[in-house]
Protein backbone atom coordinates (compact mmCIF):
# COMPACT_ATOMS: atom_id res chain seq x y z
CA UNK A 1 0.00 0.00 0.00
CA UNK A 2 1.27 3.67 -1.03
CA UNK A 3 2.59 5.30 2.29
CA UNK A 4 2.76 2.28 4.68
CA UNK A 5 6.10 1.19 5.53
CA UNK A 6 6.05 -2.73 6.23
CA UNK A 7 8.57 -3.53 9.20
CA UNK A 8 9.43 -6.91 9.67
CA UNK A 9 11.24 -7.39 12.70
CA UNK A 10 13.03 -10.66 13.32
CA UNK A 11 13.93 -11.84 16.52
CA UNK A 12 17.15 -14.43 17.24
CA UNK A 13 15.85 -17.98 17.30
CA UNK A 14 16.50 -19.77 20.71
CA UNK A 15 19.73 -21.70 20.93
CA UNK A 16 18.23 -24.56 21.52
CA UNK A 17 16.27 -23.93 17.98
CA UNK A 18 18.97 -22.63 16.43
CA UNK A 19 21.07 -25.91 17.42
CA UNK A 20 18.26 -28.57 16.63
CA UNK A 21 17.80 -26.61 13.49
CA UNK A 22 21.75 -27.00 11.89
CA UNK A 23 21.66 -30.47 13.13
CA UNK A 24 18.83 -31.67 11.41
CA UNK A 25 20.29 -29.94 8.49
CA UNK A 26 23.21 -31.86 8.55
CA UNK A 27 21.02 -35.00 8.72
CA UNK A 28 18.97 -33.99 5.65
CA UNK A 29 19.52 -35.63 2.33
CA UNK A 30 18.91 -32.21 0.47
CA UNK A 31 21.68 -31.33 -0.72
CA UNK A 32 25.21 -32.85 -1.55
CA UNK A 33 26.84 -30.79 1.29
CA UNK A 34 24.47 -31.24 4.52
CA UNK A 35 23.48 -34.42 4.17
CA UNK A 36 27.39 -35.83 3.50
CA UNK A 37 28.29 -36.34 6.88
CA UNK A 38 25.18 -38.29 8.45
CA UNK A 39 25.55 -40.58 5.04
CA UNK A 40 29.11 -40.97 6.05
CA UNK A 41 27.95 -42.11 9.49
CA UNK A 42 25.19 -44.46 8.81
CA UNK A 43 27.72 -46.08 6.37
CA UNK A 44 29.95 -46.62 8.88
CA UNK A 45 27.20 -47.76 11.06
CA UNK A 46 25.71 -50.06 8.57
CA UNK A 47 28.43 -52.38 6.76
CA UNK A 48 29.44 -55.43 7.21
CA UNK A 49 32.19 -54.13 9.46
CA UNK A 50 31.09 -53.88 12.82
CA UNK A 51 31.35 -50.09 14.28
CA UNK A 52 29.44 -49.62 17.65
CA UNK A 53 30.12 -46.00 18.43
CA UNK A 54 29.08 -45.17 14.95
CA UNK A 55 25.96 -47.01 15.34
CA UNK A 56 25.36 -45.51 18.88
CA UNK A 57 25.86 -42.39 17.29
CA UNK A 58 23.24 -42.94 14.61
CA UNK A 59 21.00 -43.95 17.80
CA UNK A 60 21.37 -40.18 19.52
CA UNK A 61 20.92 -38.31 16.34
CA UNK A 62 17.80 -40.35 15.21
CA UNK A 63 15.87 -38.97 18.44
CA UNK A 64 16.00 -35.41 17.02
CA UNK A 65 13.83 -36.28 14.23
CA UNK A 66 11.87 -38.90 16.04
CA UNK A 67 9.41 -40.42 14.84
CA UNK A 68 10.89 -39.69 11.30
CA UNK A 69 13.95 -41.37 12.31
CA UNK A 70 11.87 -44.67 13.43
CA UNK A 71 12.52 -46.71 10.25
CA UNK A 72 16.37 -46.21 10.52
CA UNK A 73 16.15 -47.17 14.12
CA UNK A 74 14.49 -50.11 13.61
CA UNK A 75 17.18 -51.60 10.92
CA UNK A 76 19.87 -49.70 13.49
CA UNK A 77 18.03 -52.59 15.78
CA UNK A 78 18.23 -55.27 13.01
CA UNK A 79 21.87 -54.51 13.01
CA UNK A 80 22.42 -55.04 16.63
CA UNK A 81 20.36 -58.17 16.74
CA UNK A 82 22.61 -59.44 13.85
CA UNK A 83 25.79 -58.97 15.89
CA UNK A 84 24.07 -59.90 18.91
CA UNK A 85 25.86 -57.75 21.14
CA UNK A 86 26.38 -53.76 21.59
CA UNK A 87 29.10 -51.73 23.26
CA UNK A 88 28.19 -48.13 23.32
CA UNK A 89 29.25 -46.37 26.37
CA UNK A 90 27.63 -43.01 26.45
CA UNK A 91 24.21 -44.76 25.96
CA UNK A 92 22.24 -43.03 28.97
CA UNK A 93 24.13 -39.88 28.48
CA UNK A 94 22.93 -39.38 25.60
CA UNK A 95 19.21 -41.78 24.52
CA UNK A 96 16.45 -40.01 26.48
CA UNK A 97 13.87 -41.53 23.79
CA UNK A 98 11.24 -43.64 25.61
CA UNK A 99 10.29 -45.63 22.95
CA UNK A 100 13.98 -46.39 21.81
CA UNK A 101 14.95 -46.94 25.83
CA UNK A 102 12.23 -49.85 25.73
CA UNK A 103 13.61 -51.06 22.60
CA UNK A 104 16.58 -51.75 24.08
CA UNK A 105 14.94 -53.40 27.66
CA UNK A 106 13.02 -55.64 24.88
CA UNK A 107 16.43 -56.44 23.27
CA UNK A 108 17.88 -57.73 26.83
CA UNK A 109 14.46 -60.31 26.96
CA UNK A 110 14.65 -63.83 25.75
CA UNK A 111 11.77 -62.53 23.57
CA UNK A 112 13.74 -60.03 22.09
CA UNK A 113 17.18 -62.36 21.89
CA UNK A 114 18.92 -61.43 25.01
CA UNK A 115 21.13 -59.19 23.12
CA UNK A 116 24.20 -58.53 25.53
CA UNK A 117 24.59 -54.63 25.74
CA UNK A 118 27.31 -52.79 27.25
CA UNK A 119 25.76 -49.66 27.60
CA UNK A 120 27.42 -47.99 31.35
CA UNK A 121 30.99 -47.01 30.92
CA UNK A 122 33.90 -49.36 31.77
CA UNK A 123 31.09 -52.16 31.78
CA UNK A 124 33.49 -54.52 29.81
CA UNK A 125 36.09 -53.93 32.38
CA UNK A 126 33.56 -54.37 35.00
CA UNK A 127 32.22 -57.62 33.95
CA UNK A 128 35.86 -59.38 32.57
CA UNK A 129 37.30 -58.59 35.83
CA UNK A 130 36.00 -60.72 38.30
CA UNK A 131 38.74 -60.85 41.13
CA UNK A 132 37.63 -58.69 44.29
CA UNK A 133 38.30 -55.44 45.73
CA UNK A 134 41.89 -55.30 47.09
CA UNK A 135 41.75 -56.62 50.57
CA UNK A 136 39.03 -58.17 50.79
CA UNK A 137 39.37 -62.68 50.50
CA UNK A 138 36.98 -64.30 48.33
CA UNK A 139 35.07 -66.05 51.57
CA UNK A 140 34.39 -62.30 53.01
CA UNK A 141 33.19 -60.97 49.63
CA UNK A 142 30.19 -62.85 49.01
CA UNK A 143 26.86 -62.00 50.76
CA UNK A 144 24.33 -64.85 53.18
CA UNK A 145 22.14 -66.54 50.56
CA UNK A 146 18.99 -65.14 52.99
CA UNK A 147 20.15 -61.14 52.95
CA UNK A 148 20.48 -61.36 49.22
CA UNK A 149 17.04 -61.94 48.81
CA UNK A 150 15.49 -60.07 51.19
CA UNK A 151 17.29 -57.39 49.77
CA UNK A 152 16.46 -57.82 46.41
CA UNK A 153 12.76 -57.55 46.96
CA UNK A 154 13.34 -54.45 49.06
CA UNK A 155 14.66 -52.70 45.91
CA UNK A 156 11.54 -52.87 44.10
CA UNK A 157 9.62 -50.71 46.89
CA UNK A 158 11.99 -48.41 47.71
C-alpha cells in the first residue's frame, strides 16, 4: 500500500532452535553438502564391518527427528540383533527416547534375543574382571544366601 512502511522485525531464534535446526540440516539428504556427513555415518554404522560408536551415534541423532527417524532405528536394531551384542558407552548420556529406551529393555528379553549390551561405561572392564576389591578374601566378599534376597525384593519398593 502507497505510504505504509512494512517492518518486519526478526527476533534471534533460541539456541536450543537454532542448534536442533543445523543439526537436522546436517542429517537432511537435500543437498550434496548437509546431508554428507550423516551418510558418512550411517555407512559406517551399517556395513558389514562392525562399528558400535558409529551405530550408537546414529542412535542419539535419530531422536531429534523422532518419529521420522523410526525406520532407521528399527534396521539400526536389526543390526544389533545381527551382531548380537552392543558396546556403546555413552548410551544413557545421551538416549532419552522412551520408545527407543524400551527397545533396548526388549532387546535384553529372551523374547527379544537377550542381546548382551554394554551400555554404562567401563562395563566390559567391570564384567571381565572378576577378582575382588583389594583386601578383601573371596570367603568375606560374598553375601548370606537369605540377605540377598530379602534385599532384592526391598529394591523394588523403595
Amino acid at each position: 500500500m502507497p505510504g505504509i512502511e512494512m517492518l518486519a522485525h526478526v527476533s534471534p531464534p533460541e539456541p536450543k532452535a537454532l542448534v536442533l535446526y543445523l543439526i537436522l540440516m546436517l542429517m537432511s539428504d537435500n543437498t550434496v553438502e548437509t546431508g554428507y556427513l550423516f551418510r558418512e555415518l550411517q555407512l559406517r554404522a551399517f556395513t558389514d564391518i562392525r562399528d558400535d560408536l558409529a551405530l550408537g551415534h546414529v542412535v542419539v541423532l535419530l531422536q531429534l527427528d523422532w518419529p521420522r527417524g523410526e525406520n532407521l532405528f528399527l534396521k539400526a536394531v536389526d543390526k544389533i540383533c545381527q551382531q548380537g551384542s552392543f558396546q556403546y558407552e555413552n548410551f544413557f548420556n545421551y538416549v532419552t527416547n522412551i520408545d527407543m529406551l524400551e527397545e533396548f529393555a526388549y532387546l535384553r528379553t529372551t523374547e527379544g534375543g537377550k542381546i548382551h549390551l554394554e551400555l554404562l561405561p567401563n562395563q566390559g572392564i567391570l564384567i571381565k574382571n572378576s577378582s575382588p576389591p583389594l583386601g578383601l578374601l573371596p570367603q568375606e566378599f560374598k553375601l548370606q544366601p537369605s540377605s540377598q534376597a530379602a534385599d532384592r525384593h526391598h529394591t523394588v519398593t523403595r
